[in-house]
PDB file of N, CA and C in Angstrom:
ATOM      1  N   UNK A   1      -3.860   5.300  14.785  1.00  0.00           N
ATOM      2  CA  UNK A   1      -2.559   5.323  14.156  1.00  0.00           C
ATOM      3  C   UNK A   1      -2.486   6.561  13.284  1.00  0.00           C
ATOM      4  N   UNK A   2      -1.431   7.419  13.452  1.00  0.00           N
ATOM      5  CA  UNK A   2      -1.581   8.610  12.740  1.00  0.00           C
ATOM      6  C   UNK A   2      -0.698   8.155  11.272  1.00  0.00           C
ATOM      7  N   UNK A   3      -0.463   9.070  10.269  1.00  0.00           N
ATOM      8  CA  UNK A   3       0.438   8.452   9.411  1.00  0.00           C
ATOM      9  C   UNK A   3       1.789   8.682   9.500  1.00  0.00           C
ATOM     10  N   UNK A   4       2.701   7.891   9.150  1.00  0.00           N
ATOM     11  CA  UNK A   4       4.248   8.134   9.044  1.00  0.00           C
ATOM     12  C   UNK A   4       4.503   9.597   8.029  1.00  0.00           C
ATOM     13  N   UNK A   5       5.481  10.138   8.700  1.00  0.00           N
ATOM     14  CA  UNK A   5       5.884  11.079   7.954  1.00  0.00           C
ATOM     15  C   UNK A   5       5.975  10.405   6.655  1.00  0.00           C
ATOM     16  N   UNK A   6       6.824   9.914   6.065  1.00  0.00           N
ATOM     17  CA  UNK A   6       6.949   9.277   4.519  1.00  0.00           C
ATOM     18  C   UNK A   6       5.619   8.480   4.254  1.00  0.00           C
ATOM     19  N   UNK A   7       4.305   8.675   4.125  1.00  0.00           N
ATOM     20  CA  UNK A   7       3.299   8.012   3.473  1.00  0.00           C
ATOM     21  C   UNK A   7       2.886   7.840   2.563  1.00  0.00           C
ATOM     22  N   UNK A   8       2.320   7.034   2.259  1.00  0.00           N
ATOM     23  CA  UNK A   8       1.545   6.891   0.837  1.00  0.00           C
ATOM     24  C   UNK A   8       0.132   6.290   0.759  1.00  0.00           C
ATOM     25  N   UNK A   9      -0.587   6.769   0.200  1.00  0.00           N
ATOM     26  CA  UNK A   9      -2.036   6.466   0.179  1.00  0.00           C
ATOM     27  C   UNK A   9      -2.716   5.914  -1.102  1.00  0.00           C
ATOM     28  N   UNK A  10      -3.170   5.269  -1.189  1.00  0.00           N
ATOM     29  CA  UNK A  10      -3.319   4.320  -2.367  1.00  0.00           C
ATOM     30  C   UNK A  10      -4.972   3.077  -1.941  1.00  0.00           C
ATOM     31  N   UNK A  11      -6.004   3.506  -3.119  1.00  0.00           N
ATOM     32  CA  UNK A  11      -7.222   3.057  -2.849  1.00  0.00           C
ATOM     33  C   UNK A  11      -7.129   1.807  -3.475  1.00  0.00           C
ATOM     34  N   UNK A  12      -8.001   1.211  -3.559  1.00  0.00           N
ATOM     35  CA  UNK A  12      -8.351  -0.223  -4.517  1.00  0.00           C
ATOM     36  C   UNK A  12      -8.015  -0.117  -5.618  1.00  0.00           C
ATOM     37  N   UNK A  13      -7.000  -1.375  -5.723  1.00  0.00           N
ATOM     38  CA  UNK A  13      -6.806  -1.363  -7.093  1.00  0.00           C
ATOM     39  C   UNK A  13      -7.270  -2.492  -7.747  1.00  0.00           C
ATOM     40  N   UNK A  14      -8.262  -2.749  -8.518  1.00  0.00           N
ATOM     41  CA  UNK A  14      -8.287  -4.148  -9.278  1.00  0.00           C
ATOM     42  C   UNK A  14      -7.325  -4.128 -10.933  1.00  0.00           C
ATOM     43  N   UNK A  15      -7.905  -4.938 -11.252  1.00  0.00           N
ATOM     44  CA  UNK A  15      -6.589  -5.240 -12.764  1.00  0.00           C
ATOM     45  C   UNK A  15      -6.990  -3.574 -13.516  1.00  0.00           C
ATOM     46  N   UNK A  16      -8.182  -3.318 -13.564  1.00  0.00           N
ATOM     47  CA  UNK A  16      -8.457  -2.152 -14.377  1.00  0.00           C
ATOM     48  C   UNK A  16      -7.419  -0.952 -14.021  1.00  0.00           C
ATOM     49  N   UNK A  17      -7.657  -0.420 -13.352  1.00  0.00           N
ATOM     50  CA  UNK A  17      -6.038   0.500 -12.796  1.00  0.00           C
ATOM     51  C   UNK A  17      -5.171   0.290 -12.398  1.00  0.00           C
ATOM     52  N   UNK A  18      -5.045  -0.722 -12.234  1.00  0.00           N
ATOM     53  CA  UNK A  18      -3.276  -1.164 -12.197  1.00  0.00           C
ATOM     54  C   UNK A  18      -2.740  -1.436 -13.854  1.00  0.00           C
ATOM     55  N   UNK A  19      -3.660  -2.210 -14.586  1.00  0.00           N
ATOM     56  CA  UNK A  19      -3.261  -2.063 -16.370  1.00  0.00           C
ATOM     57  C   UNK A  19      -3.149  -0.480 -16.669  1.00  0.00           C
ATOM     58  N   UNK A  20      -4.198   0.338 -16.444  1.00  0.00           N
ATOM     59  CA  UNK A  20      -4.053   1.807 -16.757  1.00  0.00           C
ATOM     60  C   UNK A  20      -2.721   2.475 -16.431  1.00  0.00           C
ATOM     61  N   UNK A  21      -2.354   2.048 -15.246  1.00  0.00           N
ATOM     62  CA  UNK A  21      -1.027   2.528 -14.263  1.00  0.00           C
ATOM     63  C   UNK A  21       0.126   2.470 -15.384  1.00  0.00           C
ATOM     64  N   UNK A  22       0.157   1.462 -15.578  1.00  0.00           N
ATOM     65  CA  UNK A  22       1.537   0.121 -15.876  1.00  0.00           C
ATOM     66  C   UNK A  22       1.470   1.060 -17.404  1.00  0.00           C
ATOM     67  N   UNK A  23       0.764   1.660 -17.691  1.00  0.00           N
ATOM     68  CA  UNK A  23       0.670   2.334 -19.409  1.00  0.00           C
ATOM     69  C   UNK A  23       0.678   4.034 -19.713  1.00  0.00           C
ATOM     70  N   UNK A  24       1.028   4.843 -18.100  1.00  0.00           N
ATOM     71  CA  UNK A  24       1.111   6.047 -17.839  1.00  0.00           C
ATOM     72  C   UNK A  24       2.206   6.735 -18.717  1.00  0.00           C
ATOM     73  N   UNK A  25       3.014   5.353 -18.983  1.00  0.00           N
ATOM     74  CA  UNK A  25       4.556   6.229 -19.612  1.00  0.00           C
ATOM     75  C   UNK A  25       5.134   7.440 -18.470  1.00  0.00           C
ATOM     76  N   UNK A  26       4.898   7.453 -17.404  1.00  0.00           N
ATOM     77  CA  UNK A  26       5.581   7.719 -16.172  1.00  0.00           C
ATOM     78  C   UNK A  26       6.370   7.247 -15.435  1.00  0.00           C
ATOM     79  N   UNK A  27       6.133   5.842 -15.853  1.00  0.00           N
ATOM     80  CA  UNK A  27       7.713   4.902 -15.272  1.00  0.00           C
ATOM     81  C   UNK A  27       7.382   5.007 -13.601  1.00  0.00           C
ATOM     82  N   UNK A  28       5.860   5.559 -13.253  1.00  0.00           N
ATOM     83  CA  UNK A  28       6.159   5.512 -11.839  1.00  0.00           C
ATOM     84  C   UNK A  28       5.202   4.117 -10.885  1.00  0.00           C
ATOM     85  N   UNK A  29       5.436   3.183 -11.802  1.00  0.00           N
ATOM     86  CA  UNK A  29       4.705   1.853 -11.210  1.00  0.00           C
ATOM     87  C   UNK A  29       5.842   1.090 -10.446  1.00  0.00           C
ATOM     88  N   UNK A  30       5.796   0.883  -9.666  1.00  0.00           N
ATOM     89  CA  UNK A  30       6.886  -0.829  -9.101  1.00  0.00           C
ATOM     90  C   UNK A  30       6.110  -1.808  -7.947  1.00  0.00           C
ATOM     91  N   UNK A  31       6.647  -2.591  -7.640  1.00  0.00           N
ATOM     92  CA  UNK A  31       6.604  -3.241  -6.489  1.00  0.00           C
ATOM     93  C   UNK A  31       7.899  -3.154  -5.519  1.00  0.00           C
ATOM     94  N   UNK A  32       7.003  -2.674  -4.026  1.00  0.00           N
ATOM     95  CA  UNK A  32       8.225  -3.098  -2.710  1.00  0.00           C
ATOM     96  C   UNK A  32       7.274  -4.270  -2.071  1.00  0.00           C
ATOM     97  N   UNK A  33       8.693  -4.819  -1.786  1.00  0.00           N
ATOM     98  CA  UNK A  33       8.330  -5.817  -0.249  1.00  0.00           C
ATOM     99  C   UNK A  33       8.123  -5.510   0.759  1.00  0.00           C
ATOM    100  N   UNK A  34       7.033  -5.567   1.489  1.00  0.00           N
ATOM    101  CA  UNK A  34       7.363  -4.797   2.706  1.00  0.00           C
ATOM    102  C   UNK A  34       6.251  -5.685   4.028  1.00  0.00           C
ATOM    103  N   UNK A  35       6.881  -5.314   5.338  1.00  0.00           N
ATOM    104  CA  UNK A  35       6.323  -5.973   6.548  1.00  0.00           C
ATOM    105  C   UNK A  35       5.418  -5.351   7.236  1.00  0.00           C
ATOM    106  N   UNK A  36       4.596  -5.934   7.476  1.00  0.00           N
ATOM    107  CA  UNK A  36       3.684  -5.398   8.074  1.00  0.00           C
ATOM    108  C   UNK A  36       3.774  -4.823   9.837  1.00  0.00           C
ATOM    109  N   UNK A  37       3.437  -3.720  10.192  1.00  0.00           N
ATOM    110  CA  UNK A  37       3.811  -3.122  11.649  1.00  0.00           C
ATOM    111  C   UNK A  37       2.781  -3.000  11.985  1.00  0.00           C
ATOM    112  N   UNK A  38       1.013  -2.665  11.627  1.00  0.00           N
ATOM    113  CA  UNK A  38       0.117  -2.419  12.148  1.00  0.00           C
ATOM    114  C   UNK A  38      -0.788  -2.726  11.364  1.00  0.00           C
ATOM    115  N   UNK A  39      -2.115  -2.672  11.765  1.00  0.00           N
ATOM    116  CA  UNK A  39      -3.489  -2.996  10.848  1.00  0.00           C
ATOM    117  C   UNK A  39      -4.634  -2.111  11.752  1.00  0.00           C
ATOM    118  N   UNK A  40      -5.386  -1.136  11.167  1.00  0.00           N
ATOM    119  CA  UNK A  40      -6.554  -1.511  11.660  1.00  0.00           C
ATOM    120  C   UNK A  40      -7.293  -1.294  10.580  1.00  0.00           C
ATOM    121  N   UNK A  41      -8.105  -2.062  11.046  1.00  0.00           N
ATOM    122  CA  UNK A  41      -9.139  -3.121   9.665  1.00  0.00           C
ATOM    123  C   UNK A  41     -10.399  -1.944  10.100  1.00  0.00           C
ATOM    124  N   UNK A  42     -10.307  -1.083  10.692  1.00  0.00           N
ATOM    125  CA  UNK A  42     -11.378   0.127  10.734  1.00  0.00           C
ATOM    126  C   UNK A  42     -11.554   0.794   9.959  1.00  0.00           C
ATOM    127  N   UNK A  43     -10.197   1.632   9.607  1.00  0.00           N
ATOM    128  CA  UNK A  43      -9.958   2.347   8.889  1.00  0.00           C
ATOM    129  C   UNK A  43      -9.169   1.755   7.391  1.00  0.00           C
ATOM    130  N   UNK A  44      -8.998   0.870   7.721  1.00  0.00           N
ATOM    131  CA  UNK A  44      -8.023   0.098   6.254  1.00  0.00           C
ATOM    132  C   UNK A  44      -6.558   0.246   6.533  1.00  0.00           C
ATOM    133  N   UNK A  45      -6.377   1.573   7.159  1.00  0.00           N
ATOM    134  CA  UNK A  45      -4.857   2.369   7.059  1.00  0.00           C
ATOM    135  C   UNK A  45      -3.588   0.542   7.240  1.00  0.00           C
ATOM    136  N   UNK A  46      -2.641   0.530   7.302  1.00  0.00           N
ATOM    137  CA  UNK A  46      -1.619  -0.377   7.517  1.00  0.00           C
ATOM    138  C   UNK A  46      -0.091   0.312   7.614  1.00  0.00           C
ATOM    139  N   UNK A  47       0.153   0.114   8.491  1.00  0.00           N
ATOM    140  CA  UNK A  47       1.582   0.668   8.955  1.00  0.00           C
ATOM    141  C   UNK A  47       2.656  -0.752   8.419  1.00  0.00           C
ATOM    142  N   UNK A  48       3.420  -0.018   7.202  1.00  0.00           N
ATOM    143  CA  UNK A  48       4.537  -1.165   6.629  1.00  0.00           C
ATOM    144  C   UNK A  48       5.506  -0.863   6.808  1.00  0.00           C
ATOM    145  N   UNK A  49       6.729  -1.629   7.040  1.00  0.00           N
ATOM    146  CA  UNK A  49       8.382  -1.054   6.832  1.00  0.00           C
ATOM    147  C   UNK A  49       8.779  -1.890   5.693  1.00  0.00           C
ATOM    148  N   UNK A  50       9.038  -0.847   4.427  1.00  0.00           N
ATOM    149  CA  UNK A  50       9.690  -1.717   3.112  1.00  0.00           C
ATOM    150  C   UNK A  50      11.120  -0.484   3.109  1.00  0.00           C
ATOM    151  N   UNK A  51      11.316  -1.766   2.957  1.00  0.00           N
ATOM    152  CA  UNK A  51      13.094  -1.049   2.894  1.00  0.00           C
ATOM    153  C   UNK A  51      13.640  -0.470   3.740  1.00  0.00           C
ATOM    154  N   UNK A  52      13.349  -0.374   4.835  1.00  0.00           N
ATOM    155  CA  UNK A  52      13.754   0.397   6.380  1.00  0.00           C
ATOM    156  C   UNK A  52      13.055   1.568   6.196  1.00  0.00           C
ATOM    157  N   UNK A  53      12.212   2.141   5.216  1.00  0.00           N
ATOM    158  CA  UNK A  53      10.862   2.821   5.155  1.00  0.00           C
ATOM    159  C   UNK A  53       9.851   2.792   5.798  1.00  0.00           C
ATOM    160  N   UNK A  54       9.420   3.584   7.050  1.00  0.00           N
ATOM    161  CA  UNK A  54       7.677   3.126   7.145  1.00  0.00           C
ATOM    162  C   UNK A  54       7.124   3.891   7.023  1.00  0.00           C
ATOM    163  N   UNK A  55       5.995   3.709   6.347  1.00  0.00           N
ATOM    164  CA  UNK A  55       4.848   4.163   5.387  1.00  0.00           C
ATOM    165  C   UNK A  55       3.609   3.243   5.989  1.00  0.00           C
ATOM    166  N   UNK A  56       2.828   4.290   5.566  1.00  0.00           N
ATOM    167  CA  UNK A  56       1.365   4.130   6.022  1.00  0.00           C
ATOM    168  C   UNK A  56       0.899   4.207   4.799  1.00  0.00           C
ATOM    169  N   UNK A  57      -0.342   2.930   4.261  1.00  0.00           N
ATOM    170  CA  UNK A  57      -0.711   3.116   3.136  1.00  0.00           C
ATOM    171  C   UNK A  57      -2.425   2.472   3.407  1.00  0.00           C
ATOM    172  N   UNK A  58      -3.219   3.127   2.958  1.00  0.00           N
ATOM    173  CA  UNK A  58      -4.717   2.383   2.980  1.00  0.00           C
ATOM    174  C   UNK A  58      -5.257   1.533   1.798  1.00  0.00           C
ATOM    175  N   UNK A  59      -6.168   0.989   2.500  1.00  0.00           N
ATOM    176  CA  UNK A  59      -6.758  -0.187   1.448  1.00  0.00           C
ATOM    177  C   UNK A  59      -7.891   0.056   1.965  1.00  0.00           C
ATOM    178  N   UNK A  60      -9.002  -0.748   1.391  1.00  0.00           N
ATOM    179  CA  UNK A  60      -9.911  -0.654   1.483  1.00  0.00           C
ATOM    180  C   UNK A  60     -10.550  -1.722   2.964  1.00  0.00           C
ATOM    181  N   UNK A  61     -10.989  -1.206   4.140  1.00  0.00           N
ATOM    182  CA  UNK A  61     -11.087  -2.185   5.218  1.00  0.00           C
ATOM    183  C   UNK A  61     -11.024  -2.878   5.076  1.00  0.00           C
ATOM    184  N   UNK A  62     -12.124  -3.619   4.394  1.00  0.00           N
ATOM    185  CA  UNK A  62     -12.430  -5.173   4.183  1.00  0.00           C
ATOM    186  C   UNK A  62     -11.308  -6.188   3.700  1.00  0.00           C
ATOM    187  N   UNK A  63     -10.304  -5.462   3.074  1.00  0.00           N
ATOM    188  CA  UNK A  63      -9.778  -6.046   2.608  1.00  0.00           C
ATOM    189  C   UNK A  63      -8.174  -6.633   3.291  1.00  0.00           C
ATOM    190  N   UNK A  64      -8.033  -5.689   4.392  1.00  0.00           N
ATOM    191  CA  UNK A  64      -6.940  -5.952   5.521  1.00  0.00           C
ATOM    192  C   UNK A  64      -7.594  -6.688   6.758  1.00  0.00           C
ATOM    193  N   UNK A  65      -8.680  -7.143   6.273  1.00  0.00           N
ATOM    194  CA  UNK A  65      -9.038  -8.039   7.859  1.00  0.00           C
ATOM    195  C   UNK A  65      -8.822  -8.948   8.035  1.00  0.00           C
ATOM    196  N   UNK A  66      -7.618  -9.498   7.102  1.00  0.00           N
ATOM    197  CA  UNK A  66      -6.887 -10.954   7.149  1.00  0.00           C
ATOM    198  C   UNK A  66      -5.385 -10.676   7.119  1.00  0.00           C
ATOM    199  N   UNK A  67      -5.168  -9.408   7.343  1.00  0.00           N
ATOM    200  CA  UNK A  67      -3.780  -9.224   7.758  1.00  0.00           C
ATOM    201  C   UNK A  67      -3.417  -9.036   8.825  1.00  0.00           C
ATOM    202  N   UNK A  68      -1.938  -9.464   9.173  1.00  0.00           N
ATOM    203  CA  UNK A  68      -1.698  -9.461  11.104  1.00  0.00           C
ATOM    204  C   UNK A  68       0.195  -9.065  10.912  1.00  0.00           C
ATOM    205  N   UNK A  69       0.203  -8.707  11.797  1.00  0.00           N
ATOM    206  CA  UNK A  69       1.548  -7.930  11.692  1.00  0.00           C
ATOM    207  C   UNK A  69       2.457  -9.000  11.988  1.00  0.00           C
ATOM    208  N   UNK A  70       3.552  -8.273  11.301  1.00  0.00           N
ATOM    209  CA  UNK A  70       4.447  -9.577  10.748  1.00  0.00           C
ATOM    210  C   UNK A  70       4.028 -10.382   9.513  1.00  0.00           C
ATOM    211  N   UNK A  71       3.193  -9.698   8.789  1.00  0.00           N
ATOM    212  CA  UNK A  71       2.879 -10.813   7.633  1.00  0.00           C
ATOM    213  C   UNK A  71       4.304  -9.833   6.019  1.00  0.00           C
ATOM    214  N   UNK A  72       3.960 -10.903   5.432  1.00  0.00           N
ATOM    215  CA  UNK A  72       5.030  -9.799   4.430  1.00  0.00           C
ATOM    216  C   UNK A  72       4.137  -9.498   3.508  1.00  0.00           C
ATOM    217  N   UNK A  73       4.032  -8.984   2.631  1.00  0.00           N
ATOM    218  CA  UNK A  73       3.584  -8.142   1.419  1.00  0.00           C
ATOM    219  C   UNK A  73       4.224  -7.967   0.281  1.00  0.00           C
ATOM    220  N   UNK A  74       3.698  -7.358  -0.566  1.00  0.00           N
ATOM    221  CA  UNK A  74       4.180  -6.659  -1.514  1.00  0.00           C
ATOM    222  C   UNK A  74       3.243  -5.424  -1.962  1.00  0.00           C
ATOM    223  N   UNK A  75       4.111  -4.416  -2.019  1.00  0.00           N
ATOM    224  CA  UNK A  75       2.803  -3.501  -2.449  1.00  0.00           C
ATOM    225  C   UNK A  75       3.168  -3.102  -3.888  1.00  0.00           C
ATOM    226  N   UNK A  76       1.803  -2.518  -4.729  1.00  0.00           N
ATOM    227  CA  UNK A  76       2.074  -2.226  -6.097  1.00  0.00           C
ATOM    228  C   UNK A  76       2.008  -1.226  -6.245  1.00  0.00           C
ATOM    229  N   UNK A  77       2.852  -0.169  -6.062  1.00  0.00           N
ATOM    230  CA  UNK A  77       2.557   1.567  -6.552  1.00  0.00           C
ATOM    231  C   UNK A  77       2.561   2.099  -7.366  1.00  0.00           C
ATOM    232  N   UNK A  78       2.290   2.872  -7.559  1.00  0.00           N
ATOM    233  CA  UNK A  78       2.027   4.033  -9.004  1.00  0.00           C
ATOM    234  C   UNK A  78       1.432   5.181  -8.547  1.00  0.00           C
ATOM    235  N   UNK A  79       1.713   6.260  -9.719  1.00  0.00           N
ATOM    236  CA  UNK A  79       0.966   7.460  -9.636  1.00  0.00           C
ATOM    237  C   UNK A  79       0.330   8.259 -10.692  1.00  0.00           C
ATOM    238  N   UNK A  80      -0.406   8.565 -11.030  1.00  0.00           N
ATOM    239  CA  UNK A  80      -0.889   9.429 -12.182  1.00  0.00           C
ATOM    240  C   UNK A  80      -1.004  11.119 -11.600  1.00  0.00           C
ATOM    241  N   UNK A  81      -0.923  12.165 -13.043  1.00  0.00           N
ATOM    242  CA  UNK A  81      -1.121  13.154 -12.107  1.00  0.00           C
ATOM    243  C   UNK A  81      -2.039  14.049 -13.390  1.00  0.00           C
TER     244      UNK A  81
END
């Protein structure tokens, strides 16, 4: 799966950087809803459509090997720079 033009890439997050995120004073944290279009649990990568958006975003393998397309989501983004 190559990535969608509009991607986003985003590693593990546990509470520790997602609290760090949420306190950037960048205002650039939210949550989308979004559906799942692909998985491979090889690479982690996941092909989502949130909002008539699709984006390719990774996780950490292990952690998409209980996802199957068509499942819904939510993803938590942010950015620091």
């Amino acid at each position: 799966m190559s990535p969608a033009p509009a991607s986003s890439s985003m590693g593990h997050m546990d509470h520790g950087p997602m609290h760090k995120m949420h306190h950037d004073r960048n205002d650039s944290m939210h949550k989308m809803p979004a559906s799942v279009t692909s998985v491979d649990a090889t690479t982690g990568l996941v092909g989502v459509d949130a909002g008539g958006m699709a984006l390719t975003v990774h996780f950490p393998p292990k952690s998409v090997a209980n996802l199957k397309v068509g499942d819904k989501i939510t993803l938590h983004m942010g950015y620091t720079k």
